[in-house]
C-alpha atoms as a PDB file:
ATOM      1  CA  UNK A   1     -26.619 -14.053  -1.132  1.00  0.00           C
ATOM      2  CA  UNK A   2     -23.777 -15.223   0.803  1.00  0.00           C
ATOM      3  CA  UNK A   3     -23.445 -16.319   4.624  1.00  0.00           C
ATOM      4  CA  UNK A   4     -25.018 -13.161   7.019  1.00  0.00           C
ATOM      5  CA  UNK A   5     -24.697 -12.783  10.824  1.00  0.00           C
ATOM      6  CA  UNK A   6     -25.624 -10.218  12.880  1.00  0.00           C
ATOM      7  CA  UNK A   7     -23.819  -9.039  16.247  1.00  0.00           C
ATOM      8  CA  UNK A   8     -26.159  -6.706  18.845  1.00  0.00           C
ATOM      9  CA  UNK A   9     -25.154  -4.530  21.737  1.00  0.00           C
ATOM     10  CA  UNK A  10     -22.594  -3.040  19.352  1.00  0.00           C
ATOM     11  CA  UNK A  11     -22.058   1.013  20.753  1.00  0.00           C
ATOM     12  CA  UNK A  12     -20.907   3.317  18.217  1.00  0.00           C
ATOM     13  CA  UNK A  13     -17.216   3.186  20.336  1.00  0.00           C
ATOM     14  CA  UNK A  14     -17.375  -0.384  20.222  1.00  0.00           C
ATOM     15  CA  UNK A  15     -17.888   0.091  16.535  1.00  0.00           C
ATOM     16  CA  UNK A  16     -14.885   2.230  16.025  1.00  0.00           C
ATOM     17  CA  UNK A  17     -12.823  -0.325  17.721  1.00  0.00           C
ATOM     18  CA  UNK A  18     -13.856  -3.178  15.975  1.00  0.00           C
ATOM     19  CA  UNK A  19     -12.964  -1.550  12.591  1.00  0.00           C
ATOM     20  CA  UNK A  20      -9.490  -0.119  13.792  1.00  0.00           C
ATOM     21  CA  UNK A  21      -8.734  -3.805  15.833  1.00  0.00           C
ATOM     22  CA  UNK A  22      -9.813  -5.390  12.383  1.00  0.00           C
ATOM     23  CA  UNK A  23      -7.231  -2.896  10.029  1.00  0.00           C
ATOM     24  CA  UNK A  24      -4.623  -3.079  12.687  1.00  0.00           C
ATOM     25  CA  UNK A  25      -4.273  -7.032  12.945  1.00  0.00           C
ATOM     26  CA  UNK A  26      -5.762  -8.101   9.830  1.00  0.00           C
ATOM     27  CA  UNK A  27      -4.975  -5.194   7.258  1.00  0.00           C
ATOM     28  CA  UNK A  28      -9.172  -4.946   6.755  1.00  0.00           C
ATOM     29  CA  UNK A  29     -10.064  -2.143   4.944  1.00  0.00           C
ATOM     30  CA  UNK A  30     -13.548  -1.116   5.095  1.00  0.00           C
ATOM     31  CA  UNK A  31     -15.024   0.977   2.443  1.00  0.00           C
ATOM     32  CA  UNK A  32     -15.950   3.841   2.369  1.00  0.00           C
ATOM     33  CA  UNK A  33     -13.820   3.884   6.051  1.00  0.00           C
ATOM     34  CA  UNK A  34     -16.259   6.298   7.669  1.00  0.00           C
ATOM     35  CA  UNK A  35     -20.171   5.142   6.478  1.00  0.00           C
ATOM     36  CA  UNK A  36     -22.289   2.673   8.337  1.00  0.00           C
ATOM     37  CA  UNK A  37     -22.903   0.502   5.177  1.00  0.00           C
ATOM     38  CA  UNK A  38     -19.960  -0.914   2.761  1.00  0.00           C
ATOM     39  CA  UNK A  39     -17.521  -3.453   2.522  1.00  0.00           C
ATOM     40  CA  UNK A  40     -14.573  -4.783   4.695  1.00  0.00           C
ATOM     41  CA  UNK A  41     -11.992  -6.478   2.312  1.00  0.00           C
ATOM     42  CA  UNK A  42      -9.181  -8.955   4.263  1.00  0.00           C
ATOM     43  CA  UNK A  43      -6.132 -10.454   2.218  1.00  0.00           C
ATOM     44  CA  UNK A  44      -5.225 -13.496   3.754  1.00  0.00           C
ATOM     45  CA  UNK A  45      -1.755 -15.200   3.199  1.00  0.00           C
ATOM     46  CA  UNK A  46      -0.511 -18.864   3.427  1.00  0.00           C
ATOM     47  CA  UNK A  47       1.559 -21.324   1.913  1.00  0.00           C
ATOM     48  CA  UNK A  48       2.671 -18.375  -0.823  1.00  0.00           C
ATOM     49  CA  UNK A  49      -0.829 -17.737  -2.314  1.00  0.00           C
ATOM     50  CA  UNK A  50      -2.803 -14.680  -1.507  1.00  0.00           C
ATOM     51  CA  UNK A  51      -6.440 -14.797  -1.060  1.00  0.00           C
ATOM     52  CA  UNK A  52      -9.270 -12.366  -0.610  1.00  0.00           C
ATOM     53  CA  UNK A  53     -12.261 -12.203   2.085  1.00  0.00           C
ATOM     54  CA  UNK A  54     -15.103  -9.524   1.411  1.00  0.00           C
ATOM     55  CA  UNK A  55     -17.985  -8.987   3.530  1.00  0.00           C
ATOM     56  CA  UNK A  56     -20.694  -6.689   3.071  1.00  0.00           C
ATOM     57  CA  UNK A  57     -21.623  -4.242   6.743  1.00  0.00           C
ATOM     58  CA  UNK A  58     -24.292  -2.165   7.899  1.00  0.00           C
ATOM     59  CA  UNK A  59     -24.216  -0.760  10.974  1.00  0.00           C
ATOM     60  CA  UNK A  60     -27.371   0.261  12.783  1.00  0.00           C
ATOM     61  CA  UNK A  61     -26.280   2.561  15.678  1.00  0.00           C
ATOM     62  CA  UNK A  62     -30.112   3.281  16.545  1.00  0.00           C
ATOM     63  CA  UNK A  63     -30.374  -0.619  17.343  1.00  0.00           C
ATOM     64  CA  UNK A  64     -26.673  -1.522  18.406  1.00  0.00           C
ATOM     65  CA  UNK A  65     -25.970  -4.089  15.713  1.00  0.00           C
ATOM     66  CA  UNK A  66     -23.854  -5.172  13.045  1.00  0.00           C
ATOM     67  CA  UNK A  67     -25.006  -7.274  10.192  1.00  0.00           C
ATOM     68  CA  UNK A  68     -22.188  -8.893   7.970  1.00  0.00           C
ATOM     69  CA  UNK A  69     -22.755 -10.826   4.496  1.00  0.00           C
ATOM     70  CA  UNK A  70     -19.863 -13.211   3.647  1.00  0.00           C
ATOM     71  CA  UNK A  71     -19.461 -12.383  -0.664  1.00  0.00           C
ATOM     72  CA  UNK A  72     -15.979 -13.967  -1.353  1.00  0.00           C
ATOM     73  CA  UNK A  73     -14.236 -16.123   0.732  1.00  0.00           C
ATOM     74  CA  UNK A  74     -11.596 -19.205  -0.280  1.00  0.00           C
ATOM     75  CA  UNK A  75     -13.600 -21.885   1.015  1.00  0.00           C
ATOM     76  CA  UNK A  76     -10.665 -24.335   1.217  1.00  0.00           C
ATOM     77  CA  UNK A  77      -8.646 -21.495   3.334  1.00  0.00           C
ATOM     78  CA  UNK A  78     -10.982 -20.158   5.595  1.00  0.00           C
ATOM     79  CA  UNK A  79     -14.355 -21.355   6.815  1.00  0.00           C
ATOM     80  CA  UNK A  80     -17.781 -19.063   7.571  1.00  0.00           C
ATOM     81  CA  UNK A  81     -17.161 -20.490  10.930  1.00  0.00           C
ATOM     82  CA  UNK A  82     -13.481 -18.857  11.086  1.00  0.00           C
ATOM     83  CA  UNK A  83     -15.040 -15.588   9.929  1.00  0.00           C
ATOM     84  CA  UNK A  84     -17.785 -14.947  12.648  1.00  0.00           C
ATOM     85  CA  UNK A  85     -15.341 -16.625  15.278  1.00  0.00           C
ATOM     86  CA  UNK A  86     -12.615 -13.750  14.577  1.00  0.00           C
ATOM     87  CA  UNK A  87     -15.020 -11.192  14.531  1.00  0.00           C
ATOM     88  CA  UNK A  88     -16.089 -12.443  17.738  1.00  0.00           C
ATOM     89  CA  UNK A  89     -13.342 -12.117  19.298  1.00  0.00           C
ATOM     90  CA  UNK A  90     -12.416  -8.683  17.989  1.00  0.00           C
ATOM     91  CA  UNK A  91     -15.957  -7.448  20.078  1.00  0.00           C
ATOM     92  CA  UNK A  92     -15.001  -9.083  22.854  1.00  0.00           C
ATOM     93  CA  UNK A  93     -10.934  -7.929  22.381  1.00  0.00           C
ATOM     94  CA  UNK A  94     -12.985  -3.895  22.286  1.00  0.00           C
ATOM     95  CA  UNK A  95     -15.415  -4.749  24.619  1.00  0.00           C
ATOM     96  CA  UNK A  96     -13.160  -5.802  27.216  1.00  0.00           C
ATOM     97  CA  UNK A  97     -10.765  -2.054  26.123  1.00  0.00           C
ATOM     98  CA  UNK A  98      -8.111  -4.021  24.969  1.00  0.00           C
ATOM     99  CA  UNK A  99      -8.663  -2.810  21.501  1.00  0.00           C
END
């Protein structure tokens, strides 16, 4: 099992805003887009090569928290640090209704 973190005081409308901020500026697409469990796929770009970022989410509305599991990730591109630092910032981006 890869990398898991797990972010509390998540509302359902903070929810929704941290999967719309996440498609809108990063082109995530979580599957399937509506359930509380699945996986949120990012393709990142640089230098002309095209690599792929998949997490696992569930989403526990009874208990405010998200739980992500880091599956594939180019190590050499991105760091587990760089993950849970952006999605960081995309609760606080929602939380603060900029999202």
């Amino acid at each position: 099992m890869g990398a898991t973190k797990t972010f509390k005081d998540i509302t359902p409308t903070l929810w929704k805003c941290i999967k719309e901020t996440s498609m809108k500026e990063h082109g995530t697409v979580f599957s399937p887009p509506e359930a509380a469990t699945g996986t949120a796929t990012t393709i990142v770009k640089t230098l002309g090569l095209t690599f792929t970022v998949v997490l696992s989410f569930n989403y526990d509305s009874k208990k405010e928290r998200v739980t992500y599991i880091i599956h594939e990730r180019p190590s050499l591109v991105v760091s587990e640090k760089d993950i849970w630092d952006g999605i960081q910032r995309t609760i606080d981006k929602c939380g603060q209704g900029k999202g």
